[in-house]
C-alpha atoms as a PDB file:
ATOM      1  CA  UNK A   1     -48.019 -15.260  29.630  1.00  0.00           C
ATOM      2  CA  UNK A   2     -44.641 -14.056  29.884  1.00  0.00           C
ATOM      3  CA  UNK A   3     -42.855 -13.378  32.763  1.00  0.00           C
ATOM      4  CA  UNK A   4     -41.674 -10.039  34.007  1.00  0.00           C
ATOM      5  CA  UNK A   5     -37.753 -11.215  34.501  1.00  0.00           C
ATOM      6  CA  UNK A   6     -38.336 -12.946  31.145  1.00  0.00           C
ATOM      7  CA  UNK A   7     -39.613  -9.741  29.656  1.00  0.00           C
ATOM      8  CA  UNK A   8     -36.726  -7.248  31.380  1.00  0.00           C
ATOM      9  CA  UNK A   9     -34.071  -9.966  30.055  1.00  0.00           C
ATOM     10  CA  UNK A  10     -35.389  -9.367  26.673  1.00  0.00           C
ATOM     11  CA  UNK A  11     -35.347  -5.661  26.890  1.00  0.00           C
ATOM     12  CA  UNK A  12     -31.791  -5.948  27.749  1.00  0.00           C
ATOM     13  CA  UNK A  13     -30.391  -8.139  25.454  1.00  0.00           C
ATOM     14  CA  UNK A  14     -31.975  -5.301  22.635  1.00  0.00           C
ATOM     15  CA  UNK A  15     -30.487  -2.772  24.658  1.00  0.00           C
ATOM     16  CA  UNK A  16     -27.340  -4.790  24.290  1.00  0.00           C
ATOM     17  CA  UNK A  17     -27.590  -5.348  20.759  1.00  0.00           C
ATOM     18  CA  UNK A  18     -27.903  -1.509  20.112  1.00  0.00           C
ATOM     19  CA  UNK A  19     -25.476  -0.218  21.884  1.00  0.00           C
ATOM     20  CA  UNK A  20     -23.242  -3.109  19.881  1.00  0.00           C
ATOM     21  CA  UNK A  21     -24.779  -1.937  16.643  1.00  0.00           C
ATOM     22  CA  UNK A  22     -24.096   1.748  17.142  1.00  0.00           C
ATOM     23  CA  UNK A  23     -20.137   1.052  19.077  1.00  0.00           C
ATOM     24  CA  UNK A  24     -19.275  -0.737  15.597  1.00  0.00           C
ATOM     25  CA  UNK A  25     -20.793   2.088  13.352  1.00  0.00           C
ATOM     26  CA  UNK A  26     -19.044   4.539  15.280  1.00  0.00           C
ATOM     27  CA  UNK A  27     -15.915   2.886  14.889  1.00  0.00           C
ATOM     28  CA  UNK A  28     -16.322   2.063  11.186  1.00  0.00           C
ATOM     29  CA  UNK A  29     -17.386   6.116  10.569  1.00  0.00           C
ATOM     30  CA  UNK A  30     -13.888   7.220  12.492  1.00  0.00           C
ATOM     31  CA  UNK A  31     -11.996   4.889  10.014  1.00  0.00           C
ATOM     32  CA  UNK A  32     -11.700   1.305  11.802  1.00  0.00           C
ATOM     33  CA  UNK A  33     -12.079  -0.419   8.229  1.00  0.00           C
ATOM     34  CA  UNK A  34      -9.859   2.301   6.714  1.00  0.00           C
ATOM     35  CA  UNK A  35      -6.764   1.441   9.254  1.00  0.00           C
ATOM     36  CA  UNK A  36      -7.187  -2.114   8.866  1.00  0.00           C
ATOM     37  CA  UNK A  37      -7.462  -2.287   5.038  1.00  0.00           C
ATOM     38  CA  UNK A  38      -4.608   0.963   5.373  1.00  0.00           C
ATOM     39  CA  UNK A  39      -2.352   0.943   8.143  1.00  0.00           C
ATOM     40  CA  UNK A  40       0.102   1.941   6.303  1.00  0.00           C
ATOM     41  CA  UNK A  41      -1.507   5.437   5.228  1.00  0.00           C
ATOM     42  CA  UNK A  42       0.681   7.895   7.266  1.00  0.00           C
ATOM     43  CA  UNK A  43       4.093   6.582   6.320  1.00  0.00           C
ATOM     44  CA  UNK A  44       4.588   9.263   3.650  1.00  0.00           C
ATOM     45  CA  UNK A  45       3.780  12.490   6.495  1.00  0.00           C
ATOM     46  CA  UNK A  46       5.676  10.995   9.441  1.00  0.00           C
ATOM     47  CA  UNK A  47       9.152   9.793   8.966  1.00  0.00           C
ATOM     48  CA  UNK A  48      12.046  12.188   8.273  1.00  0.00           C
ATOM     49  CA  UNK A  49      14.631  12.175   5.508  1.00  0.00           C
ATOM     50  CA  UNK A  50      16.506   8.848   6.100  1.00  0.00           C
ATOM     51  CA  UNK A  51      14.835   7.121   9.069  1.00  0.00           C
ATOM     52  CA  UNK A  52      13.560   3.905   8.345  1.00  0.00           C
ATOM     53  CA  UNK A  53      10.169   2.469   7.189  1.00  0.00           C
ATOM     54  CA  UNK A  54       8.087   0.092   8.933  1.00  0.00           C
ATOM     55  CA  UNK A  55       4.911  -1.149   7.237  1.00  0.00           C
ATOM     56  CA  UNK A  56       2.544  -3.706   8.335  1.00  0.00           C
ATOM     57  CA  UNK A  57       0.183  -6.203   6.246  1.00  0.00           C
ATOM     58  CA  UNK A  58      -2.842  -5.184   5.324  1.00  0.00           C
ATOM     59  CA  UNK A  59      -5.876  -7.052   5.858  1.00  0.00           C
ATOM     60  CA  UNK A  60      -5.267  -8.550   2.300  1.00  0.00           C
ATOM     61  CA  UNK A  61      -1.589  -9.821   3.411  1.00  0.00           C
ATOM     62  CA  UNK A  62       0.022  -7.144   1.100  1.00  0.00           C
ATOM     63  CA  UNK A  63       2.597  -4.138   2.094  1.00  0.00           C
ATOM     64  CA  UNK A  64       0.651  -1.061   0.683  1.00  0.00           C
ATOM     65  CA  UNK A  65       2.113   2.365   1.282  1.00  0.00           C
ATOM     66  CA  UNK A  66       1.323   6.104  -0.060  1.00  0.00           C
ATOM     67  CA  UNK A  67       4.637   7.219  -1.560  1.00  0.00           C
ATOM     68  CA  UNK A  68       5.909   9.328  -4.235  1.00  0.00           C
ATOM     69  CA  UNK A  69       7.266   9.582  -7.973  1.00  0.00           C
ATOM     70  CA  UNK A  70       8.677  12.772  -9.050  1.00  0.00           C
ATOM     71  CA  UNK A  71       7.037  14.616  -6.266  1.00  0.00           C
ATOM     72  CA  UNK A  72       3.297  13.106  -7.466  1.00  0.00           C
ATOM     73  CA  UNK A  73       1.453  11.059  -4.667  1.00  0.00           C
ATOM     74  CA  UNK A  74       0.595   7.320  -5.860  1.00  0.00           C
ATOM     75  CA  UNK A  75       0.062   4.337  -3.967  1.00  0.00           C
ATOM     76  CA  UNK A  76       2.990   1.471  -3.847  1.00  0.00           C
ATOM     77  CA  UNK A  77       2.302  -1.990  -3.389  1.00  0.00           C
ATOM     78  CA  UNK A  78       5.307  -3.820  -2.330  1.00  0.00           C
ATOM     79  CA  UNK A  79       6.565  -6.470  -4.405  1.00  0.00           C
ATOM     80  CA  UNK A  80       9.857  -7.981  -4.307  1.00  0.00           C
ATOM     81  CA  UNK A  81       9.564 -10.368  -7.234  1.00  0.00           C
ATOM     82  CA  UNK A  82       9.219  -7.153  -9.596  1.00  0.00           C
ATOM     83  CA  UNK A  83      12.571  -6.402 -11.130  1.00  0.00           C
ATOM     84  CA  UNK A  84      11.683  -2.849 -11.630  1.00  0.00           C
ATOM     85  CA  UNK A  85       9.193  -0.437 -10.449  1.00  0.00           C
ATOM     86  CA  UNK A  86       6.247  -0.691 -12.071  1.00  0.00           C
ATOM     87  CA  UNK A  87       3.809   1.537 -13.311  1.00  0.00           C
ATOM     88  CA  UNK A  88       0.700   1.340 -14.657  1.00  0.00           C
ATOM     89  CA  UNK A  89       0.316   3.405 -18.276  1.00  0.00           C
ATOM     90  CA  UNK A  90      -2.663   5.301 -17.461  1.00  0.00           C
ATOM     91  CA  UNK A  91      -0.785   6.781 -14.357  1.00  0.00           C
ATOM     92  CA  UNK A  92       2.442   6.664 -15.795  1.00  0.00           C
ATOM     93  CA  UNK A  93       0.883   9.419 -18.398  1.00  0.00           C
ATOM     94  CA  UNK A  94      -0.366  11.355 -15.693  1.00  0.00           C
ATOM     95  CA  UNK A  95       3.101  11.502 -14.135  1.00  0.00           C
ATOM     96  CA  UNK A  96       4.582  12.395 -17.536  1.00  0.00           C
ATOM     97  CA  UNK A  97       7.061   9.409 -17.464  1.00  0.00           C
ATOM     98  CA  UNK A  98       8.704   8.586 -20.970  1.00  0.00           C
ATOM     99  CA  UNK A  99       8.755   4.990 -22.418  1.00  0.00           C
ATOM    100  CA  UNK A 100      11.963   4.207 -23.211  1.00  0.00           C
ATOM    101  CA  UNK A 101      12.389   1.204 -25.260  1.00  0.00           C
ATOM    102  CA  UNK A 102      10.080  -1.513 -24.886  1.00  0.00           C
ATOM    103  CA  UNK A 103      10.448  -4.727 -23.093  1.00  0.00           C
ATOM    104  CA  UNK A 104       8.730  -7.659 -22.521  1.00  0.00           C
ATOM    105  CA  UNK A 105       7.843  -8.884 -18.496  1.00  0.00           C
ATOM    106  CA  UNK A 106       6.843 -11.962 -17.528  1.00  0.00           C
ATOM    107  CA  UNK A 107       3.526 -11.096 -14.578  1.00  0.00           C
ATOM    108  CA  UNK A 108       1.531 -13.174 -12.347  1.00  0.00           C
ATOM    109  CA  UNK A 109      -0.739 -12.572 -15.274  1.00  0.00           C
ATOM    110  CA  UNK A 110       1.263 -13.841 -18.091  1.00  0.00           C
ATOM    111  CA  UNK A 111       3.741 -12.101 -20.429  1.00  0.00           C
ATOM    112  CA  UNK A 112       3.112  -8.158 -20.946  1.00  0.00           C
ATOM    113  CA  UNK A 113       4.516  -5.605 -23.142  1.00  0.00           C
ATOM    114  CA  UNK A 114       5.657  -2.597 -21.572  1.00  0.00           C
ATOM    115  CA  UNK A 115       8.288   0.068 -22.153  1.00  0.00           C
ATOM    116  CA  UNK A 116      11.325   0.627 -19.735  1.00  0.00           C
ATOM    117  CA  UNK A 117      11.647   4.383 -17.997  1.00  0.00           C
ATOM    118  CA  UNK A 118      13.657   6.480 -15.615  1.00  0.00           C
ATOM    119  CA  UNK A 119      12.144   8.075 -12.817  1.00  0.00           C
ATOM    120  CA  UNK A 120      13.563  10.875 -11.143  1.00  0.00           C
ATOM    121  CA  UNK A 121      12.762  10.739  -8.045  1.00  0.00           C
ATOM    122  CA  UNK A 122      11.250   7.097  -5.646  1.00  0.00           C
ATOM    123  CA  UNK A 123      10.388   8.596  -2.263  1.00  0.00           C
ATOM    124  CA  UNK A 124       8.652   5.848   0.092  1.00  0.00           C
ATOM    125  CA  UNK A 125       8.323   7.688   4.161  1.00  0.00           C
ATOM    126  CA  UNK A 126      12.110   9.519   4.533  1.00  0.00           C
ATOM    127  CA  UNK A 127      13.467   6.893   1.664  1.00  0.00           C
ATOM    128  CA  UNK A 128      14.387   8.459  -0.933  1.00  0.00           C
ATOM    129  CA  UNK A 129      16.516   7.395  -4.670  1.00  0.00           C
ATOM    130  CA  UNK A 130      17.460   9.699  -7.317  1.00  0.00           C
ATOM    131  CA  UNK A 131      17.080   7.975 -10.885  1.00  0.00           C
ATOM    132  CA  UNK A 132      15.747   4.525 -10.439  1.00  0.00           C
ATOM    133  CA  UNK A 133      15.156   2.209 -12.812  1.00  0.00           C
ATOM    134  CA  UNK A 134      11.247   1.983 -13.766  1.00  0.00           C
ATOM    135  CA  UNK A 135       9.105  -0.088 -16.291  1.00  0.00           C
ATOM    136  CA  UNK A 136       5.565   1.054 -17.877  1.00  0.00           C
ATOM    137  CA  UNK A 137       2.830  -1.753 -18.717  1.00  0.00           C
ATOM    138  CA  UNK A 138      -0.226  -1.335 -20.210  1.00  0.00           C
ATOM    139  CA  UNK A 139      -1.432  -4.556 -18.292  1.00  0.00           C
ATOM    140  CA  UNK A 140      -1.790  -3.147 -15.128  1.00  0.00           C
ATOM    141  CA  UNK A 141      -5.229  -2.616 -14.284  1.00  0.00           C
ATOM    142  CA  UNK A 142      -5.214  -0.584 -10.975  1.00  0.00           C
ATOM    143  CA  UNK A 143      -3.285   2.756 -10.041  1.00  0.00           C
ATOM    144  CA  UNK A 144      -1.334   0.870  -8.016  1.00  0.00           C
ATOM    145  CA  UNK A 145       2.608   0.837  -8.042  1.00  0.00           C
ATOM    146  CA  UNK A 146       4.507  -2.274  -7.723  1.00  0.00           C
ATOM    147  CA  UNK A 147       7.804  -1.288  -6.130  1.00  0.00           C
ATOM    148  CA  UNK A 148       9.804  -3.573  -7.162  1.00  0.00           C
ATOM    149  CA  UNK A 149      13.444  -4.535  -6.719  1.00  0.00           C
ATOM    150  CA  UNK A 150      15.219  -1.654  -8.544  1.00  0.00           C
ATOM    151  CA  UNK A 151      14.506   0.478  -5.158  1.00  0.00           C
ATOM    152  CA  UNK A 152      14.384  -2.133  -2.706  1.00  0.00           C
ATOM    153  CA  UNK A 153      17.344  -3.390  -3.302  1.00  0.00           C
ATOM    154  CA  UNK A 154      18.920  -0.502  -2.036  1.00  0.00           C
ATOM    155  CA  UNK A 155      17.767  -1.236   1.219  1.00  0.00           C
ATOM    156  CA  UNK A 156      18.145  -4.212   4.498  1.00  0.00           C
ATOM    157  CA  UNK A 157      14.869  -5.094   4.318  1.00  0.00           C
ATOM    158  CA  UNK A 158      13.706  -7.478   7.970  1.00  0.00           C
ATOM    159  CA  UNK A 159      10.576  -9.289   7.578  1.00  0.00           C
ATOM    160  CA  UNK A 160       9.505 -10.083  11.273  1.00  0.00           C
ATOM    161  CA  UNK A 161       5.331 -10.737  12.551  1.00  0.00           C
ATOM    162  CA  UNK A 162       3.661  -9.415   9.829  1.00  0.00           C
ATOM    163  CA  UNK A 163       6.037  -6.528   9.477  1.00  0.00           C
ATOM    164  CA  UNK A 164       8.817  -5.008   6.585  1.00  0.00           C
ATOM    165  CA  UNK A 165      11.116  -2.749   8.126  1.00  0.00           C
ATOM    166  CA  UNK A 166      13.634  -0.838   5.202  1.00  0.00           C
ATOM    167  CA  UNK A 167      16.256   0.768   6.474  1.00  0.00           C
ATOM    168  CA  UNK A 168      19.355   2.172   4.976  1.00  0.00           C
ATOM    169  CA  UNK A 169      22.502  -0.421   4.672  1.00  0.00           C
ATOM    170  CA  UNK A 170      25.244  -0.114   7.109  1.00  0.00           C
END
């Protein structure tokens, strides 16, 4: 037979574990996973017109941030050995970007064709550049944006515990 302080001991540690169970759904329904896979998500509502931009890594190491390309909402992943600001052709359609002439880049994936563009407007929080220098690839699989150096260079960027900060030069 089983004791009764055996049995009640029991009883709690299932209490326990369902009140455990139900804490974590709760926090994975009011976007827990979201904010660690996307802290970044708010940049492009909070920050006004020149202020800078601090991002933090997400869970996958990477700086990902909702920005803007001629006024059109895309997502930027931020990537400092990218000469230009890349975007995939699929979304680059979308956003009614022209290819200019065509070019060929060397990726983590090998050597891609592409065609070089302008785009009118790069807004990433309150940063914002007029006429920077873009590239369209077929190759890219995702929607995501790799904002490369052709904006960031335009910037200080500080890399300090798991954190970018751009700001405008001095």
């Amino acid at each position: 037979m089983v004791s009764q302080s055996a049995q009640r001991g029991g009883i709690g540690m299932m209490l326990l574990f369902w009140i455990l169970l139900m804490a974590v759904g709760t926090w994975w329904i009011h976007g827990g996973l979201d904010a660690m896979m996307r802290p970044n998500a708010n940049i492009v509502h909070t920050l006004p017109a020149g202020e800078p931009v601090t991002l933090k890594r997400n869970r996958a190491g990477h700086f990902e941030s909702p920005g803007r390309i001629n006024g059109s909402p895309v997502t930027f992943l931020l990537d400092t050995g990218a000469t230009y600001v890349a975007v995939p052709a699929d979304l680059a359609a979308e956003l009614g970007l022209e290819p200019g002439r065509s070019a060929w880049f060397n990726t983590a994936n090998g050597r891609v064709e592409g065609a070089l563009t302008e785009l009118g407007e790069v807004s990433l929080g309150g940063l914002t550049v007029q006429n920077v220098q873009g590239s369209i690839s077929s190759g890219m699989e995702r929607d995501t944006v790799l904002l490369g150096m052709s904006f960031l260079n335009l910037f200080s960027i500080e890399m300090h515990a798991g954190e970018m900060r751009l700001s405008l030069p001095e």
